[in-house]
Protein backbone atom coordinates (compact mmCIF):
# COMPACT_ATOMS: atom_id res chain seq x y z
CA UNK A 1 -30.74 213.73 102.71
CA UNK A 2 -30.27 212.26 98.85
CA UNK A 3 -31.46 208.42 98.84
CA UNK A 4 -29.32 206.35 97.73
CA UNK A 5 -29.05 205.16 93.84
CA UNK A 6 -29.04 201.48 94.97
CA UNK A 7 -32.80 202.13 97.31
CA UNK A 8 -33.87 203.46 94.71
CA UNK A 9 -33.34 200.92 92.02
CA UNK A 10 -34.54 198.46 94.79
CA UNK A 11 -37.85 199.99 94.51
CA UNK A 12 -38.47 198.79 91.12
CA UNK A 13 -37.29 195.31 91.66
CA UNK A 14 -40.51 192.68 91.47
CA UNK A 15 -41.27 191.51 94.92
CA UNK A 16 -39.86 187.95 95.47
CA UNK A 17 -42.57 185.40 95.50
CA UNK A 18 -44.57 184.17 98.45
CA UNK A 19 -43.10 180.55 99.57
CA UNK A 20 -45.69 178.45 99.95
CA UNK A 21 -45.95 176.76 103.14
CA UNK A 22 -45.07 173.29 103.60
CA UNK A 23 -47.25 170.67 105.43
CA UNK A 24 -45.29 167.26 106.59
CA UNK A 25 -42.55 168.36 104.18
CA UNK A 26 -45.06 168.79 101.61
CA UNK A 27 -45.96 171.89 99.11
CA UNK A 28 -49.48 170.64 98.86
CA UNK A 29 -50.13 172.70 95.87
CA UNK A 30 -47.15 171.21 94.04
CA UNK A 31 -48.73 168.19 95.06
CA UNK A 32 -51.98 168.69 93.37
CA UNK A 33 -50.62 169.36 89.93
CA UNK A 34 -48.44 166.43 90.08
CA UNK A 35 -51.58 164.45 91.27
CA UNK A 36 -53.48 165.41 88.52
CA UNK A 37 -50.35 164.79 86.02
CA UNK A 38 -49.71 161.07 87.20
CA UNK A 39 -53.01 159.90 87.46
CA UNK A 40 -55.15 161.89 84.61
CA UNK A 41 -58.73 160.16 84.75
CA UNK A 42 -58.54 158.07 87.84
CA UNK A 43 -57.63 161.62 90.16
CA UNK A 44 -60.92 163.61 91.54
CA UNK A 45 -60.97 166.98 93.39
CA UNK A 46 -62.37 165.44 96.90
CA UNK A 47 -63.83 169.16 97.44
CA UNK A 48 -66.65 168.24 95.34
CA UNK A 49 -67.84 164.86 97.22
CA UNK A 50 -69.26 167.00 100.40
CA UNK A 51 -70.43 169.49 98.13
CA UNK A 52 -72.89 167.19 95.90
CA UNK A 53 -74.70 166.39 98.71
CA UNK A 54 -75.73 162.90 97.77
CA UNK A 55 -73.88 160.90 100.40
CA UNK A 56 -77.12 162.45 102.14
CA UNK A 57 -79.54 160.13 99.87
CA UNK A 58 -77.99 157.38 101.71
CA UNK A 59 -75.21 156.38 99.05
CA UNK A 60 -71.58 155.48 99.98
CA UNK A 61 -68.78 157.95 99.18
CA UNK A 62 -67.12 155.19 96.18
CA UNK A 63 -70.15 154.98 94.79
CA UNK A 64 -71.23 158.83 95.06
CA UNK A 65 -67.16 159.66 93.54
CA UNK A 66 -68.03 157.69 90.45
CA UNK A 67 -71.75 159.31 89.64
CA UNK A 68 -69.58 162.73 89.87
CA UNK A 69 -66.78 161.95 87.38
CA UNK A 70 -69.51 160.07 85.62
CA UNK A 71 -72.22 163.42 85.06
CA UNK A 72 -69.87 166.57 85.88
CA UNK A 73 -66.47 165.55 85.29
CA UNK A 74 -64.38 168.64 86.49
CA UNK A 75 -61.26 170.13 88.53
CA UNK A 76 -62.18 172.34 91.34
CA UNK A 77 -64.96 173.36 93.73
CA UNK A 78 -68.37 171.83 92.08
CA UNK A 79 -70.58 174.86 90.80
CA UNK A 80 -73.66 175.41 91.34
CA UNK A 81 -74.70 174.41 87.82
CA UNK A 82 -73.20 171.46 88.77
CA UNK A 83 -74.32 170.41 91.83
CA UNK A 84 -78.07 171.31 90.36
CA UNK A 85 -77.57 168.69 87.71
CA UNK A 86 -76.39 165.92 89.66
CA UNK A 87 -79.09 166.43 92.66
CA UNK A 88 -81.60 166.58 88.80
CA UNK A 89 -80.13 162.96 88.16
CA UNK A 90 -80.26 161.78 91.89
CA UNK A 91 -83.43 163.09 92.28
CA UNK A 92 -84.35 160.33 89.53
CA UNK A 93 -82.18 157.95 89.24
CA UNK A 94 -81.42 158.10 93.73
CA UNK A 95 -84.37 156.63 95.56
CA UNK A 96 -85.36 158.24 99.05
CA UNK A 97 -86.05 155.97 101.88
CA UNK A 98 -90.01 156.76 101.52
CA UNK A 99 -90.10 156.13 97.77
CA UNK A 100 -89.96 152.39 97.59
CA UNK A 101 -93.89 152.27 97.27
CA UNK A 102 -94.08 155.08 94.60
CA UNK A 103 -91.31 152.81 92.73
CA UNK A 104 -92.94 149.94 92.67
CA UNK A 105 -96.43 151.48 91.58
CA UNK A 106 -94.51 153.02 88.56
CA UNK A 107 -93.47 149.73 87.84
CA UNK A 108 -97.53 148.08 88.31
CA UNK A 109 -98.12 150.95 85.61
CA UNK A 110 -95.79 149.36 83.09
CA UNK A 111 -92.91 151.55 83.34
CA UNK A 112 -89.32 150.64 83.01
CA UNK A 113 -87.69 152.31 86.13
CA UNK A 114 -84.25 153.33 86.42
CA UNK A 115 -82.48 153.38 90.16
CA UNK A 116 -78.56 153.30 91.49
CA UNK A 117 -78.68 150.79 94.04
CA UNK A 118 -76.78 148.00 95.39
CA UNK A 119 -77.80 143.94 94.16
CA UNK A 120 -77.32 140.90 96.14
CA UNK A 121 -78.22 138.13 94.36
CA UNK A 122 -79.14 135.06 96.52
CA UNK A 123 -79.38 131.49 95.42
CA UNK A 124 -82.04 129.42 97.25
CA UNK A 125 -82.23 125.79 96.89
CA UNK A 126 -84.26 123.52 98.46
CA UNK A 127 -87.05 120.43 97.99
CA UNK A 128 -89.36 122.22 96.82
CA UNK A 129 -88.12 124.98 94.29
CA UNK A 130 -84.40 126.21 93.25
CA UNK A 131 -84.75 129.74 92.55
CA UNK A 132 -82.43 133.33 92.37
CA UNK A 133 -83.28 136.34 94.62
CA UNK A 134 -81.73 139.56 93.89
CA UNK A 135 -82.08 141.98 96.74
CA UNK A 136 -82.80 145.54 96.44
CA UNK A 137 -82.32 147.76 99.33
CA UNK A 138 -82.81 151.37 98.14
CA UNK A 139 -86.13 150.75 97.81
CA UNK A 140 -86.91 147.61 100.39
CA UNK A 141 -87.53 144.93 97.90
CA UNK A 142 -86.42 141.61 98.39
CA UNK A 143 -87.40 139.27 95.79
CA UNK A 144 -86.60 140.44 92.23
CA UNK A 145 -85.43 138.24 90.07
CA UNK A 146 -82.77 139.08 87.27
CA UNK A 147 -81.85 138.34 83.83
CA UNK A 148 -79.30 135.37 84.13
CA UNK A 149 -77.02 136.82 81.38
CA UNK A 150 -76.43 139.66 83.65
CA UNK A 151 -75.10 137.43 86.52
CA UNK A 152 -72.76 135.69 83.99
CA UNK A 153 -71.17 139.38 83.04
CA UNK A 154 -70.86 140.38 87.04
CA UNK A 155 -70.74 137.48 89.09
CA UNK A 156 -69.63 139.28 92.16
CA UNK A 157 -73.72 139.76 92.38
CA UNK A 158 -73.62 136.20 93.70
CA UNK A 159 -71.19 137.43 96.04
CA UNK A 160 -70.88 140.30 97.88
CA UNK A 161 -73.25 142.42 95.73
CA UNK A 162 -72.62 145.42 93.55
CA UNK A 163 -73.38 148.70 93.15
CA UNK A 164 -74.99 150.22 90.01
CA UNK A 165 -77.67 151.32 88.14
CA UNK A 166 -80.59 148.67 87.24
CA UNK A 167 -83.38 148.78 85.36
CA UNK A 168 -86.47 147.69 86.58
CA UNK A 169 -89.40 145.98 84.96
CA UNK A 170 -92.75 144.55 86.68
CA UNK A 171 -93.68 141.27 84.72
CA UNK A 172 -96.67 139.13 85.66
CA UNK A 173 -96.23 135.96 87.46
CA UNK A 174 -92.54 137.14 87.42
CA UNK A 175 -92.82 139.93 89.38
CA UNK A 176 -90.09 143.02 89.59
CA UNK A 177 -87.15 142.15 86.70
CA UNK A 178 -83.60 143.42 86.42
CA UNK A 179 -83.37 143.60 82.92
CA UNK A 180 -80.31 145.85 82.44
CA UNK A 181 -77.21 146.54 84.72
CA UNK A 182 -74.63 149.09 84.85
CA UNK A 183 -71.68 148.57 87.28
CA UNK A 184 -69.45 150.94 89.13
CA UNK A 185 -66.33 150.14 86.89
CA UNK A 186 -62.31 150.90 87.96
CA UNK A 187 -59.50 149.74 85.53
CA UNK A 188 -56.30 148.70 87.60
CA UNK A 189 -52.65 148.17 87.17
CA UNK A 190 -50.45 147.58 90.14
CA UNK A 191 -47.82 147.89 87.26
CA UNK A 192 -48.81 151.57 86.80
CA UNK A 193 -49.30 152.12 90.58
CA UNK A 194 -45.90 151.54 91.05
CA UNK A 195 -44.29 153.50 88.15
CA UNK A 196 -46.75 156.36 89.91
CA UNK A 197 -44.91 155.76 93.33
CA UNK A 198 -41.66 156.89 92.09
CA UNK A 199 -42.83 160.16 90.93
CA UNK A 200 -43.42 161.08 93.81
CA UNK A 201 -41.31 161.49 97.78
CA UNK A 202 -42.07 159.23 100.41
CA UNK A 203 -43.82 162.54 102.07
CA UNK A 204 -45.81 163.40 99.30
CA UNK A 205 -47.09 159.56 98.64
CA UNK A 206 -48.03 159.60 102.12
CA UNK A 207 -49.90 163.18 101.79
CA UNK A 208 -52.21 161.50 98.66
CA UNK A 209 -53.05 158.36 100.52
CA UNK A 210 -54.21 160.95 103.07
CA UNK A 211 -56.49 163.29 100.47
CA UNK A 212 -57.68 160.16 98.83
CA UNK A 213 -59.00 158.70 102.15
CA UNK A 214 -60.78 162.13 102.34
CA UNK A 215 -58.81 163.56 104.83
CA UNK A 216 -56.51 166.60 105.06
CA UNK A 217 -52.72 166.05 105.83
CA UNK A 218 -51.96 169.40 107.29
CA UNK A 219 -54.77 168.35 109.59
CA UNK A 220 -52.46 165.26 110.97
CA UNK A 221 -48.82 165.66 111.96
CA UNK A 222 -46.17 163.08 110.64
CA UNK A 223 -46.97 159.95 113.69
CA UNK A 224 -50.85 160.88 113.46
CA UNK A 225 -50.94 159.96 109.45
CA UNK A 226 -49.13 156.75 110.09
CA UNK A 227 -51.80 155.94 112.70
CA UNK A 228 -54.68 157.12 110.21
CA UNK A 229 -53.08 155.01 107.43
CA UNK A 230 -53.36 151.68 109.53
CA UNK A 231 -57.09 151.91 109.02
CA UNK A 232 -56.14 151.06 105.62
CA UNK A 233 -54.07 147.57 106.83
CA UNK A 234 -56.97 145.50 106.92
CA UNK A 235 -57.49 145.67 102.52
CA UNK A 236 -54.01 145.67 101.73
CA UNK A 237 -53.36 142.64 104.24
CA UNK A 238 -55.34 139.20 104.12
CA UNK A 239 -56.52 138.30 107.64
CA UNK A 240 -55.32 141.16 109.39
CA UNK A 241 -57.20 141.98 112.35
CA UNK A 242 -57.59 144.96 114.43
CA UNK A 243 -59.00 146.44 116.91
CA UNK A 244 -59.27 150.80 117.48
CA UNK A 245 -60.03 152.33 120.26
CA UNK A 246 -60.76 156.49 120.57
CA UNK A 247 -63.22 158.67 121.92
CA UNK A 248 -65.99 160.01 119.28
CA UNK A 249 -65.26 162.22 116.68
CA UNK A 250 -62.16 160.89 115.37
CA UNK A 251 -63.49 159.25 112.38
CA UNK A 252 -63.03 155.87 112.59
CA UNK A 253 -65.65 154.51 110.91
CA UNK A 254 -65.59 157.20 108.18
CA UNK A 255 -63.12 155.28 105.90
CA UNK A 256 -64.69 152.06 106.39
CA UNK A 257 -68.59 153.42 105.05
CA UNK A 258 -66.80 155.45 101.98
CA UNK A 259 -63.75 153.36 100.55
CA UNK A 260 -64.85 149.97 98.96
CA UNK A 261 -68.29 147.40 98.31
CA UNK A 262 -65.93 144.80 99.76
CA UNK A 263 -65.75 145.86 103.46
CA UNK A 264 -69.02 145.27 105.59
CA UNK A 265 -69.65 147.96 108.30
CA UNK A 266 -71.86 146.63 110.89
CA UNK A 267 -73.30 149.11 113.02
CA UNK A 268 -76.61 149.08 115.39
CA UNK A 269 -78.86 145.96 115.76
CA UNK A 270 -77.84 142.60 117.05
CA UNK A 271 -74.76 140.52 115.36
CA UNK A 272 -75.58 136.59 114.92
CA UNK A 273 -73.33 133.73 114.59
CA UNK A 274 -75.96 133.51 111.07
CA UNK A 275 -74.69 136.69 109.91
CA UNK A 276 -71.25 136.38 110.90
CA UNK A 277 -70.10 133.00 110.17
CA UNK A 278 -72.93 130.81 108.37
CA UNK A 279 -76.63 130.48 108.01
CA UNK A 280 -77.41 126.84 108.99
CA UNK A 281 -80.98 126.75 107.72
CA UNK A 282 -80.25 128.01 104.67
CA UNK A 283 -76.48 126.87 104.10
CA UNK A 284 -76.01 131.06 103.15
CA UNK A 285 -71.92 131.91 104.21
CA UNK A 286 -71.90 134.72 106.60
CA UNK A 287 -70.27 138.13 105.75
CA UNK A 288 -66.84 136.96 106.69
CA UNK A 289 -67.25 134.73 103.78
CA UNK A 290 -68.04 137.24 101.24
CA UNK A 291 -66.06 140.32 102.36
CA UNK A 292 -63.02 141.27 102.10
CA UNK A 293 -63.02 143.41 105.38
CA UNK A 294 -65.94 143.05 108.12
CA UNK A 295 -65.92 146.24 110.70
CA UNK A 296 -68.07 145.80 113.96
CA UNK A 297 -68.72 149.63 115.12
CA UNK A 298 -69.51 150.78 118.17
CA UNK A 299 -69.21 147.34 119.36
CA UNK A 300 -69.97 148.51 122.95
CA UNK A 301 -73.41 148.65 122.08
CA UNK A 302 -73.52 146.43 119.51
CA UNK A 303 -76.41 143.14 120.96
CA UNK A 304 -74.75 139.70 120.35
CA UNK A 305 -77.21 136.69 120.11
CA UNK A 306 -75.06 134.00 122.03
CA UNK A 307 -71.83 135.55 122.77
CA UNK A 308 -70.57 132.16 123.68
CA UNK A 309 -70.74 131.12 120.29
CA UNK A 310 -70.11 133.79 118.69
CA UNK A 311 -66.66 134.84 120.95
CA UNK A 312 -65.44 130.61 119.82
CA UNK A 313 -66.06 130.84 116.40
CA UNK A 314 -63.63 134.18 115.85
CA UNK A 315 -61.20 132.69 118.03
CA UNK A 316 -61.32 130.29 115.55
CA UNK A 317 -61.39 132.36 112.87
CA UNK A 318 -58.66 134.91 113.67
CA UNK A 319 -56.09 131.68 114.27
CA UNK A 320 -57.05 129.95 111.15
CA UNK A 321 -59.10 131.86 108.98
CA UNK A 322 -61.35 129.23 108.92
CA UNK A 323 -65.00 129.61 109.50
CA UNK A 324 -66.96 126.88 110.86
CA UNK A 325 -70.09 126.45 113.09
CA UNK A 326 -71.46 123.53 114.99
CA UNK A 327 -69.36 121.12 113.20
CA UNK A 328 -71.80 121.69 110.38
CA UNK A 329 -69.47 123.57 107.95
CA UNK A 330 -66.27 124.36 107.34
CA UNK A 331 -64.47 126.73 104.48
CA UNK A 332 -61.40 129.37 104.20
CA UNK A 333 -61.76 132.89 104.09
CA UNK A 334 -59.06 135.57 104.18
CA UNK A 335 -61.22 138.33 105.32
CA UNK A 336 -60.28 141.50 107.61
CA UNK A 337 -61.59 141.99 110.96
CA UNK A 338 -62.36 145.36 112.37
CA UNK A 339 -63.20 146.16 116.00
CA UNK A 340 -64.21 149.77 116.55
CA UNK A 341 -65.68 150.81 120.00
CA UNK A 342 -65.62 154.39 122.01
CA UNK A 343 -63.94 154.71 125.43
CA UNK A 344 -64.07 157.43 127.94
CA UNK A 345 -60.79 160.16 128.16
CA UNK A 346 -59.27 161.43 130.96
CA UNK A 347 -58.48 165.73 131.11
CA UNK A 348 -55.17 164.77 129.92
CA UNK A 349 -56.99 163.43 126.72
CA UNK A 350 -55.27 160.05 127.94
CA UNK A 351 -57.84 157.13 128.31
CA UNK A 352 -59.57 156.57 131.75
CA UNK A 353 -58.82 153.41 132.55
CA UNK A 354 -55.48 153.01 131.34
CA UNK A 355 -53.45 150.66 131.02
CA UNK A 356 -56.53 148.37 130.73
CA UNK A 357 -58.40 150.01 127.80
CA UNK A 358 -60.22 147.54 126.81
CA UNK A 359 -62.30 147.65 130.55
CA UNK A 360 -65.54 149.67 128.42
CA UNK A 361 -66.10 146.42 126.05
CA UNK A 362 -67.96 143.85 126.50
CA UNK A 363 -66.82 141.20 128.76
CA UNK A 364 -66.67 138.47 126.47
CA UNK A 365 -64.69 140.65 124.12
CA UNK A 366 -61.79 141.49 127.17
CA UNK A 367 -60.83 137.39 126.98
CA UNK A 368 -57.07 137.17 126.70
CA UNK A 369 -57.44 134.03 123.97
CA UNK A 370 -59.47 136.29 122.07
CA UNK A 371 -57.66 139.76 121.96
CA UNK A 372 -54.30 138.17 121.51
CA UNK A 373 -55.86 136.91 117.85
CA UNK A 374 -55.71 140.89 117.59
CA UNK A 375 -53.27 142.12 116.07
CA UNK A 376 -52.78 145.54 116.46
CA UNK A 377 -54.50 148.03 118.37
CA UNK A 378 -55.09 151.89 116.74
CA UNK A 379 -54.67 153.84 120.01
CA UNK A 380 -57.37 156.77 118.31
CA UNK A 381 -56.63 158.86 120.88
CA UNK A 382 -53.46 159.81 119.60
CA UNK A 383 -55.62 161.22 116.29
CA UNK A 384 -57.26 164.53 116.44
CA UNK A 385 -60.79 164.72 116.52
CA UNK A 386 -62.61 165.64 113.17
CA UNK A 387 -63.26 169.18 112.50
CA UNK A 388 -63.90 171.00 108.93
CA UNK A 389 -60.12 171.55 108.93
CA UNK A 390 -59.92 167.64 108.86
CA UNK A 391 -61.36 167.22 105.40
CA UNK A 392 -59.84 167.13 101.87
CA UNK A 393 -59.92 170.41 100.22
CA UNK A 394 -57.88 169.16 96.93
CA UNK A 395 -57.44 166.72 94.34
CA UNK A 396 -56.66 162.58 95.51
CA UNK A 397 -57.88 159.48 93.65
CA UNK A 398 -60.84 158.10 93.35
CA UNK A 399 -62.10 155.92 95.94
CA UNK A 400 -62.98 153.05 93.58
CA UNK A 401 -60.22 153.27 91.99
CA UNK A 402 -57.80 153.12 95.19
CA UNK A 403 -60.12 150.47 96.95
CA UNK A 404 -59.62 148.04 93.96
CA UNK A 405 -55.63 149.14 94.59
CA UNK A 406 -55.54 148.10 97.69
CA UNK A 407 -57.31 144.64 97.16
CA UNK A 408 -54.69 143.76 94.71
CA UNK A 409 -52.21 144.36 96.95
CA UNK A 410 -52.91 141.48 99.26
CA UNK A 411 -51.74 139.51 96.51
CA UNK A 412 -48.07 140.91 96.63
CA UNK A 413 -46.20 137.94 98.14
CA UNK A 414 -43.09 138.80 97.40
CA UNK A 415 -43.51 142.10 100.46
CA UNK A 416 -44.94 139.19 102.68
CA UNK A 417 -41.23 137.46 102.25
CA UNK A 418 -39.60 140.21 102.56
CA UNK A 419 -40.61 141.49 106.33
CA UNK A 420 -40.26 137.91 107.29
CA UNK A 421 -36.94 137.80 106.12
CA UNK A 422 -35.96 141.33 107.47
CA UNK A 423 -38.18 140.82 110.69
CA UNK A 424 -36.78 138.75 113.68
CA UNK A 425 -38.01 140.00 116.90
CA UNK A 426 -35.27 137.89 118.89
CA UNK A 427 -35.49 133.91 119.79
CA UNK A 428 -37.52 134.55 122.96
CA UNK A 429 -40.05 136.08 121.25
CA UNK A 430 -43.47 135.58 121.72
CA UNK A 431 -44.48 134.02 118.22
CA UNK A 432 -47.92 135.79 117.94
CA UNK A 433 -46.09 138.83 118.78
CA UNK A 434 -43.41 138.30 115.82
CA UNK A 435 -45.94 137.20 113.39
CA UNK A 436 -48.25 140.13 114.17
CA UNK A 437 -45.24 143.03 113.15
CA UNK A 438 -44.34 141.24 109.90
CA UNK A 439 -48.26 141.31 108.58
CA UNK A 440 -48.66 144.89 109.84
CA UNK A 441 -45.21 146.05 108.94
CA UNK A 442 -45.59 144.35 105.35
CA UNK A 443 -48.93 146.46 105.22
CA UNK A 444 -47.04 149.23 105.78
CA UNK A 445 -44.37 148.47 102.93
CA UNK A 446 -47.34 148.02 100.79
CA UNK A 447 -49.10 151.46 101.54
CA UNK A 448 -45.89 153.63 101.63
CA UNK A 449 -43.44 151.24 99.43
CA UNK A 450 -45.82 149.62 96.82
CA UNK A 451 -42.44 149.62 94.57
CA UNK A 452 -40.36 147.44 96.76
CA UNK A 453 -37.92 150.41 96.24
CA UNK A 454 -36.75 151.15 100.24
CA UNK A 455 -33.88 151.86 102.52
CA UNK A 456 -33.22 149.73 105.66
CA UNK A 457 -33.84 153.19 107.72
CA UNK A 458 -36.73 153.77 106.12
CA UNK A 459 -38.04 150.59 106.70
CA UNK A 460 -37.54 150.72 109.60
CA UNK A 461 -38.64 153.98 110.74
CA UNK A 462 -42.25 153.71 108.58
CA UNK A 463 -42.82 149.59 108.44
CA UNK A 464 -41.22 148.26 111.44
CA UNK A 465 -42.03 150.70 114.11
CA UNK A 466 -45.89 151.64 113.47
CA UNK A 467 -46.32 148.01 113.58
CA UNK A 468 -45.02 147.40 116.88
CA UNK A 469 -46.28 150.04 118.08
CA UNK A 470 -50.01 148.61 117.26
CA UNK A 471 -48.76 145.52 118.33
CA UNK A 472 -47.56 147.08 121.73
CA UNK A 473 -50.95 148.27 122.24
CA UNK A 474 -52.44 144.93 122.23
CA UNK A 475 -49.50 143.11 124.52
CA UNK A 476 -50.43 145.94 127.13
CA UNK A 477 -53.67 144.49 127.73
CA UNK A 478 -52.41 140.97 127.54
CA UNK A 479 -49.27 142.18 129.96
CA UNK A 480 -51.98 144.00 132.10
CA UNK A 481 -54.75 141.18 132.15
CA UNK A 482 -53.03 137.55 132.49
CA UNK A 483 -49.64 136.85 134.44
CA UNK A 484 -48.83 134.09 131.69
CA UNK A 485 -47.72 136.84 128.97
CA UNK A 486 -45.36 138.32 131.72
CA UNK A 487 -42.53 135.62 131.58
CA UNK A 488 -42.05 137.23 127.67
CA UNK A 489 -41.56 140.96 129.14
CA UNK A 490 -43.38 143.93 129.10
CA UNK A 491 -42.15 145.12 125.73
CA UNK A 492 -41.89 143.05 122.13
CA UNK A 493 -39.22 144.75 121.13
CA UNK A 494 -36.25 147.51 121.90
């Protein structure tokens, strides 16, 4: 049988191109090239984080982003010429754990030592002697002193602390020296951040925030990434308070250890109304003081030293945002709280003890006054568990870079007015309740809609219904543990 002429032109036609596959709505490698167009300098492929291996010497992820772009600045997977010069410059610039005795007897030798580390500089005054204390932890020493020119260039030493490289000098009847100091540095401009929203869909913004927290969006379906992004509510919100609850392996503390100097992760060892709220012997504000987020992990096993006290002053705290103890002091602070605990599933991958499920925390924690300061709950069951599918495998920003972002959000009033204006739960609404889904649907607005530039559906969909829904989660255990929230109904809102 002849073929036909049209076959067998056909067979000299170019194959039509593969279509790439979308994730979410997204062509992820489209994505990446307009990533890397927007943002230039400020973008990093978060492939080559895991592959450095120096999160392993015991460094956060910011801080570990920044010594990358800083030594092998690059696009793709990190060679291995690379990665062998970075681990050459952690190796002597990154202490170990066991090396803070060979340090210091380099320094008794007269040399001038080099290490990254993190500096708290403490100011002790009393009777006797006034004095300046910079802190050291990479390599356990606790009472350097530093040149006071330096703490006039970074004074967030006398705050929270920074991270950096210092060099180290032993002087007699001085004692160890910071002479020199090198911070992590991020320029910002919420100006440019949102002139960068509106290159991009609401799908694909949503995709970055996801590959610059570290994660993979085609590892997270549409509702999942919402729920992952409210991890991020706490910096862009002052005094926003939550609470997650999941079994392990979801990574909820991952974000929290990797993303910013400014939020505290306590985890292990016993929590003190000293380090929480305020040092009384020393007059030294507690970490809700000088953070901008605090996260309690694990709390389930976390030891408090006199829950009592320690349960009255965050009621306190969460109402007011003022932090006081034993009458003694009083001052503002508009830091975060984080609550992160495990709890047990059921084969349905539904939690045990449901509706209650807050039953596995500590008893003092379950008080109604107490969890109704929360206000939203991050029902982590609902997010897959972490597997190596779960990770970032392409460019987002870097972590500095998006932290400092998100902290200068908080200061964007005008979103604040705008879900109170656009928020109205009803006039029998429980007023906790109402004030809860503006802060966490104005978080929202500021993650997805830095720009100010949405629809009414849209805010709707993506603002106002995540935050009830974290809301919800809270009123369930109120609904479930006191008859007094009842008279309000068992849902906030239709």
């Amino acid at each position: 049988m002849n073929p036909n002429p049209d076959d067998l032109f056909s067979l000299f036609e170019p194959a039509a191109p593969a279509l790439t596959p979308l994730v979410n709505g997204v062509d992820l490698a489209l994505l990446e090239t307009k990533v890397e167009r927007v943002f230039g300098s400020v973008s990093i492929d978060k492939r080559r984080l895991p592959a450095s291996k120096l999160q392993s010497r015991g460094i956060p992820g910011y801080v570990a982003e920044w010594v990358l772009e800083s030594k092998v600045p690059g696009r793709g997977p990190l060679s291995a010429e690379d990665a062998a010069k970075v681990l050459d410059w952690a190796s002597r610039v990154v202490p170990k754990p066991d090396e803070g005795n060979l340090i210091r007897n380099r320094l008794l030798n007269g040399e001038s030592v080099r290490i990254l580390t993190h500096v708290q500089v403490d100011v002790i005054l009393t009777g006797k002697k006034a004095e300046r204390v910079a802190k050291l932890p990479m390599i356990g020493e606790e009472n350097a002193q530093i040149a006071e020119h330096l703490l006039e260039s970074h004074p967030a030493l006398l705050q929270q602390g920074m991270w950096g490289v210092a060099q180290l000098l032993y002087i007699r009847d001085q004692g160890v020296v910071i002479t020199e100091f090198q911070p992590m540095q991020a320029t910002v401009s919420l100006d440019r951040w949102h002139e960068a929203r509106r290159e991009f869909r609401l799908e694909e913004w949503r995709a970055l925030l996801l590959l610059t927290m570290g994660y993979n969006p085609a590892a997270y379906s549409a509702e999942a990434q919402l729920l992952v992004l409210a991890r991020l509510l706490p910096l862009v919100q002052k005094n926003v308070h939550l609470m997650e609850l999941a079994p392990k392996g979801t990574g909820k503390s991952y974000i929290y250890e990797n993303i910013s100097p400014l939020v505290r992760l306590v985890s292990g060892g016993n929590v003190s109304p000293s380090v929480l709220f305020v040092n009384n012997q020393t007059n030294q504000p507690g970490i809700l003081a000088r953070y901008a987020v605090v996260v309690l992990d694990e709390v389930q096993t976390l030891k408090f030293d006199n829950p009592a006290e320690i349960v009255g002053g965050l009621k306190g705290y969460l109402a007011n945002g003022k932090i006081s103890r034993g009458g003694k002091h009083e001052m503002a602070s508009d830091c975060s709280f984080v609550l992160l605990a495990n709890i047990t599933l059921d084969a349905n991958q539904r939690p045990a003890n449901d509706p209650l499920v807050v039953s596995e925390l500590p008893a003092f924690l379950q008080e109604t006054a107490f969890l109704d300061r929360i206000k939203g709950l991050i029902p982590g069951w609902e997010i897959p568990k972490l597997s190596p599918a779960s990770f970032a495998e392409q460019s987002g920003l870097k972590a500095d870079y998006f932290s400092d972002i998100l902290l200068q959000l908080r200061q964007e009033l005008t979103t604040d007015a705008y879900c109170a204006r656009h928020i109205n739960l009803g006039p029998d609404a429980y007023q906790r309740n109402q004030e809860s889904v503006r802060a966490l649907a104005s978080g929202y607005m500021k993650l997805l809609f830095p720009h100010g530039e949405v629809s009414p559906e849209e805010f709707q969909k993506y603002c106002v219904a995540p935050a009830v829904k974290l809301r919800q989660g809270v009123w369930d255990q109120l609904y479930t543990l006191d008859a007094e929230y009842r008279k309000y109904g068992r849902y906030i809102a239709v």
